[in-house]
Structures are given as C-alpha cells and as structure tokens.
C-alpha atoms as a PDB file:
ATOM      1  CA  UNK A   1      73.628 255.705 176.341  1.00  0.00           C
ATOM      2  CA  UNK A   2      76.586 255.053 173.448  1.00  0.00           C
ATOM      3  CA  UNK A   3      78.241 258.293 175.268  1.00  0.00           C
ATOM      4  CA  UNK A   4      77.629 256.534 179.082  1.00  0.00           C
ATOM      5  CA  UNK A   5      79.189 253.375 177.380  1.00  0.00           C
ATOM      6  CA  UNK A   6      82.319 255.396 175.749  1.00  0.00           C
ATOM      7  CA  UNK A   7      83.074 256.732 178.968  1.00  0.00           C
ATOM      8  CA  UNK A   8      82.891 252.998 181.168  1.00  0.00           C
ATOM      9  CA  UNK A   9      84.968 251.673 178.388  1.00  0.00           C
ATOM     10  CA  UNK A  10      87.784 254.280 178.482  1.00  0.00           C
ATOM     11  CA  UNK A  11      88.389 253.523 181.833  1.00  0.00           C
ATOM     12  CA  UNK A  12      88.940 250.012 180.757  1.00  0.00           C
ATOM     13  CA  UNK A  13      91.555 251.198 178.295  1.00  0.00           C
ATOM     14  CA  UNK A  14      95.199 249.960 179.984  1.00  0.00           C
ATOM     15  CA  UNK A  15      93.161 246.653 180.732  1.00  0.00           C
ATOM     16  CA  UNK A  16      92.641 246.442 177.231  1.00  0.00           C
ATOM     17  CA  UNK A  17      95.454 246.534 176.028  1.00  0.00           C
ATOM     18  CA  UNK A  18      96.955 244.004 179.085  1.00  0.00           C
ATOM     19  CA  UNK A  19      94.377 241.184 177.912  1.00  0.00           C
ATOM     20  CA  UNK A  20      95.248 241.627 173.973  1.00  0.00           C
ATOM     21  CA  UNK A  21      99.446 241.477 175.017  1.00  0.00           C
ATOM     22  CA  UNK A  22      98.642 238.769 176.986  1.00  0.00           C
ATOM     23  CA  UNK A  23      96.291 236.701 175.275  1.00  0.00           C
ATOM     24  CA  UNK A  24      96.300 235.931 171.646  1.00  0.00           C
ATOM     25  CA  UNK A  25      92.756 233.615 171.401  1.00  0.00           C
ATOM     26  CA  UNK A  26      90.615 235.423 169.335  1.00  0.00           C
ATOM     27  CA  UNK A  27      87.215 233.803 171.178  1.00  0.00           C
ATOM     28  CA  UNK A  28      88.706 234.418 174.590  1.00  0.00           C
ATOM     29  CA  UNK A  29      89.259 237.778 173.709  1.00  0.00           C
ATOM     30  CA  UNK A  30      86.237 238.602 171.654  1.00  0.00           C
ATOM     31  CA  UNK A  31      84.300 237.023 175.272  1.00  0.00           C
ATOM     32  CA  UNK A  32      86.375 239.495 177.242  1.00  0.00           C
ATOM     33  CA  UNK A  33      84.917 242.404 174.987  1.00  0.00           C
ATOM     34  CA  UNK A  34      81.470 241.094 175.393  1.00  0.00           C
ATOM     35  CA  UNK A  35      81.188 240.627 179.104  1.00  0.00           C
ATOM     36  CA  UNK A  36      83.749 243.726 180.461  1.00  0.00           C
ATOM     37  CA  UNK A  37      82.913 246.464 177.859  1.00  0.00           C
ATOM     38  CA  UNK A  38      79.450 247.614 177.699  1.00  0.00           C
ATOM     39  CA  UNK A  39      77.616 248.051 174.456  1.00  0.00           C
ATOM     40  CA  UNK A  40      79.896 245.619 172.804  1.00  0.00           C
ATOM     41  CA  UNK A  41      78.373 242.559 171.434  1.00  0.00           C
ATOM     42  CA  UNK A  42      79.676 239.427 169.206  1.00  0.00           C
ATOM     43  CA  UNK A  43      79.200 241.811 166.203  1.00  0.00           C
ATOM     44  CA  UNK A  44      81.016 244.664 167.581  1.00  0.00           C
ATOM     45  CA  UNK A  45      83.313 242.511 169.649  1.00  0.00           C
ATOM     46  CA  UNK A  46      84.725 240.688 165.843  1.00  0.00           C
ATOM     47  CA  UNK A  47      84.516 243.649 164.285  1.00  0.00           C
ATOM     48  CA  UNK A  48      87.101 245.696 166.788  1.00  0.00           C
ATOM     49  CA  UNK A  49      89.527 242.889 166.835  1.00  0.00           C
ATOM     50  CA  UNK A  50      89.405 242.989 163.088  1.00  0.00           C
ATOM     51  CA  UNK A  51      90.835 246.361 163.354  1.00  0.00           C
ATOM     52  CA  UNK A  52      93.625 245.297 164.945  1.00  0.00           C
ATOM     53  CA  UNK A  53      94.715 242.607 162.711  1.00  0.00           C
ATOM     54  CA  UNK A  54      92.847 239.700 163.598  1.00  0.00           C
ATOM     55  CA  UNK A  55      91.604 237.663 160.746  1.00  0.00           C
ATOM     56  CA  UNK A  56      89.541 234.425 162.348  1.00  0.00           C
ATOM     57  CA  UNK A  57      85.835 236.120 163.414  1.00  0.00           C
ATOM     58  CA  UNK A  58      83.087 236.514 161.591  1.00  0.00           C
ATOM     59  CA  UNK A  59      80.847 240.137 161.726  1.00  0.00           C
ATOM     60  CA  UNK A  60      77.771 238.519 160.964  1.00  0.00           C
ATOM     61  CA  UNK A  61      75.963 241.865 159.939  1.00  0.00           C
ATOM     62  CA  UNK A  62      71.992 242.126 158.105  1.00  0.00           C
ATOM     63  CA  UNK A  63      73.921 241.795 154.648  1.00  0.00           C
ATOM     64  CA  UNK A  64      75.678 238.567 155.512  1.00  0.00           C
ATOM     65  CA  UNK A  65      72.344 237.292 156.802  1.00  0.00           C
ATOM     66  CA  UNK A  66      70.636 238.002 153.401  1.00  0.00           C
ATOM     67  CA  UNK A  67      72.861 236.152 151.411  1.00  0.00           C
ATOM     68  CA  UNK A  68      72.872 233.457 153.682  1.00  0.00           C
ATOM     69  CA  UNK A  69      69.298 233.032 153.931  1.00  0.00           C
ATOM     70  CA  UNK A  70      69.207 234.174 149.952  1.00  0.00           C
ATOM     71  CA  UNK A  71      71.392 230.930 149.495  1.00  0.00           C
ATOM     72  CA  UNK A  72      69.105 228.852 151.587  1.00  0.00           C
ATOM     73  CA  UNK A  73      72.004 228.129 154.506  1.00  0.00           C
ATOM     74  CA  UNK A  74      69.909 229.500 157.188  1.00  0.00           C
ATOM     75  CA  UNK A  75      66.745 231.028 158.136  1.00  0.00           C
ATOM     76  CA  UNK A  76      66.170 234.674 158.936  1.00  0.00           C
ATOM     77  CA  UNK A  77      66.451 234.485 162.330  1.00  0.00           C
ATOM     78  CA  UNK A  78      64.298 237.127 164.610  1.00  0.00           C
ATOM     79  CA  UNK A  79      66.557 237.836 167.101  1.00  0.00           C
ATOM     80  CA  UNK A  80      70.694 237.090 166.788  1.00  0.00           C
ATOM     81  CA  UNK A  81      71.383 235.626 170.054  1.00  0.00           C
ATOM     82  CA  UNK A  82      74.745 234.546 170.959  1.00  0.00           C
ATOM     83  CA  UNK A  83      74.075 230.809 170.167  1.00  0.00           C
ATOM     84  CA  UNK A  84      72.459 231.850 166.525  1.00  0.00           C
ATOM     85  CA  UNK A  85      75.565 234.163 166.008  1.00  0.00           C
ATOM     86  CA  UNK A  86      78.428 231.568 167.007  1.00  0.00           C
ATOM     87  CA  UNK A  87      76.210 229.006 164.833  1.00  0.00           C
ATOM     88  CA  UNK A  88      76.160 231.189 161.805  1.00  0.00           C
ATOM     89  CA  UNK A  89      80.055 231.993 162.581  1.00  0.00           C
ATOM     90  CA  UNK A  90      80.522 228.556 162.598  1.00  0.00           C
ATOM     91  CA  UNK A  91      79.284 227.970 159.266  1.00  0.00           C
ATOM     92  CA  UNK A  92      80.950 230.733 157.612  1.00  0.00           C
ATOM     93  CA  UNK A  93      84.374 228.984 159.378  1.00  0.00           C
ATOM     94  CA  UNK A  94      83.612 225.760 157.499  1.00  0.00           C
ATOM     95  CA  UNK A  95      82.782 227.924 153.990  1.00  0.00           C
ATOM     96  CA  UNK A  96      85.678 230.050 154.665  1.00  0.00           C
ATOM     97  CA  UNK A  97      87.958 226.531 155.090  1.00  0.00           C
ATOM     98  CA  UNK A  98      86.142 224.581 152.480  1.00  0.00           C
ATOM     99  CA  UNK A  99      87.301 227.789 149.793  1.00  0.00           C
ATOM    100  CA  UNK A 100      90.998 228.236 151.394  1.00  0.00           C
ATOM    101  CA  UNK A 101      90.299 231.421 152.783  1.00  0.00           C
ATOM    102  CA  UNK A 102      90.452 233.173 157.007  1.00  0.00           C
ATOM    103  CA  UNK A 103      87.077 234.541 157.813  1.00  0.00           C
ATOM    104  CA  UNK A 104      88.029 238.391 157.000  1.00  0.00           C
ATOM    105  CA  UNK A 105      88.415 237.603 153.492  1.00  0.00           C
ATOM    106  CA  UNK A 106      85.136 235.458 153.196  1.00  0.00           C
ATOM    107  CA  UNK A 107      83.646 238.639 154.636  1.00  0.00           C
ATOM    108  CA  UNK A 108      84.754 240.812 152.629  1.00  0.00           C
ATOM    109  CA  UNK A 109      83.957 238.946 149.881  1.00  0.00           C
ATOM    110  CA  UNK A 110      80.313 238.439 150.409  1.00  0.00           C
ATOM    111  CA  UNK A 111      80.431 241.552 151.728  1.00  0.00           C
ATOM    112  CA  UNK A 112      81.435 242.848 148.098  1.00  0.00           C
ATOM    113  CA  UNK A 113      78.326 240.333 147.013  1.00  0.00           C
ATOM    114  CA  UNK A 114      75.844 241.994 148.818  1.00  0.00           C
ATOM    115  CA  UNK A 115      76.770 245.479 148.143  1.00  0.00           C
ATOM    116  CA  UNK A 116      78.900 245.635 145.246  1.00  0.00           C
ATOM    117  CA  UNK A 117      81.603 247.990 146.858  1.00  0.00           C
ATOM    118  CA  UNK A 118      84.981 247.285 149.079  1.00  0.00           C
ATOM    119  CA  UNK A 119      85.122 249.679 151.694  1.00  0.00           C
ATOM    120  CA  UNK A 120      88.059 247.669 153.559  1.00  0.00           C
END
C-alpha cells in the first residue's frame, strides 16, 4: 500500500508545491495534505511541513502521549482521531505559549524528555 500511496502522491507533486507558494496557513495546508495525499494523516501531515521550515504544528507521536498522560494532562486515548489530535495540539499550543516557545521546539524538547536523545 505505502508504495500505491508514493506513486498517487508523486503525481500530486507540481500541485504541491502550487498550494505551499500560494498559501502560507499552516492548518490550511496541513488539511490539504490530509484530504489530497493519501496515507498522510495530522501526524504525518505536521511532521512534512516541519521539514520545510514550518514551526507552528504539533507531531503528536506515542512518546508525546506518554508524557502527557505521565503528567496527568490527558488520558491515553484508544484511538487518535482528528478531534483528539487537534485537542491535544491545542494544548501543547497553550504549553508551548505559556513557556515562550513555537511548537517545534516544545517538541523537541519533550521529545528529548521522553527519549533522552536529539535527533533534529
């Protein structure tokens, strides 16, 4: 399937990079991901406009989850749907303002928490 999908999104390529020139709202964008490229969630969605310099998403990933449910904040939930991830974004936007920091940096911060290393 990941092949299929790899495929169906290089065709999708020069639209790409249209929407990004074009559009600079990081939800609107991240949305675009979701619904025209398949096999791209919220997760994958943040964490491929991340790569290309954009600093306001969260990747709300199984390590950010346990510390957030280590640190009481949330329960584990037992399925991420897109209202439990934009939730859980949403709270890591109000830690990330609360500390003076954009979301990439609270990331890889707790990031570094959970796993002791800095891979960025």
């Amino acid at each position: 399937m990941r092949s299929r999908f790899i495929v169906e999104a290089r065709k999708k390529m020069k639209n790409l990079n249209k929407i990004i020139r074009l559009n600079n709202d990081e939800i609107e964008l991240r949305e675009w991901l979701v619904k025209n490229i398949k096999g791209i969630g919220y997760k994958e969605g943040s964490h491929f406009l991340r790569n290309i310099g954009y600093k306001n998403l969260a990747i709300v990933d199984f390590h950010i989850l346990d510390l957030l449910v280590q640190y009481e904040l949330i329960e584990k939930p037992k399925v991420l749907t897109k209202k439990i991830y934009l939730d859980i974004e949403n709270l890591l936007k109000r830690i990330a303002k609360e500390l003076n920091l954009n979301l990439a940096e609270l990331d890889l911060f707790l990031w570094y928490l959970e796993t002791g290393k800095i891979l960025k």
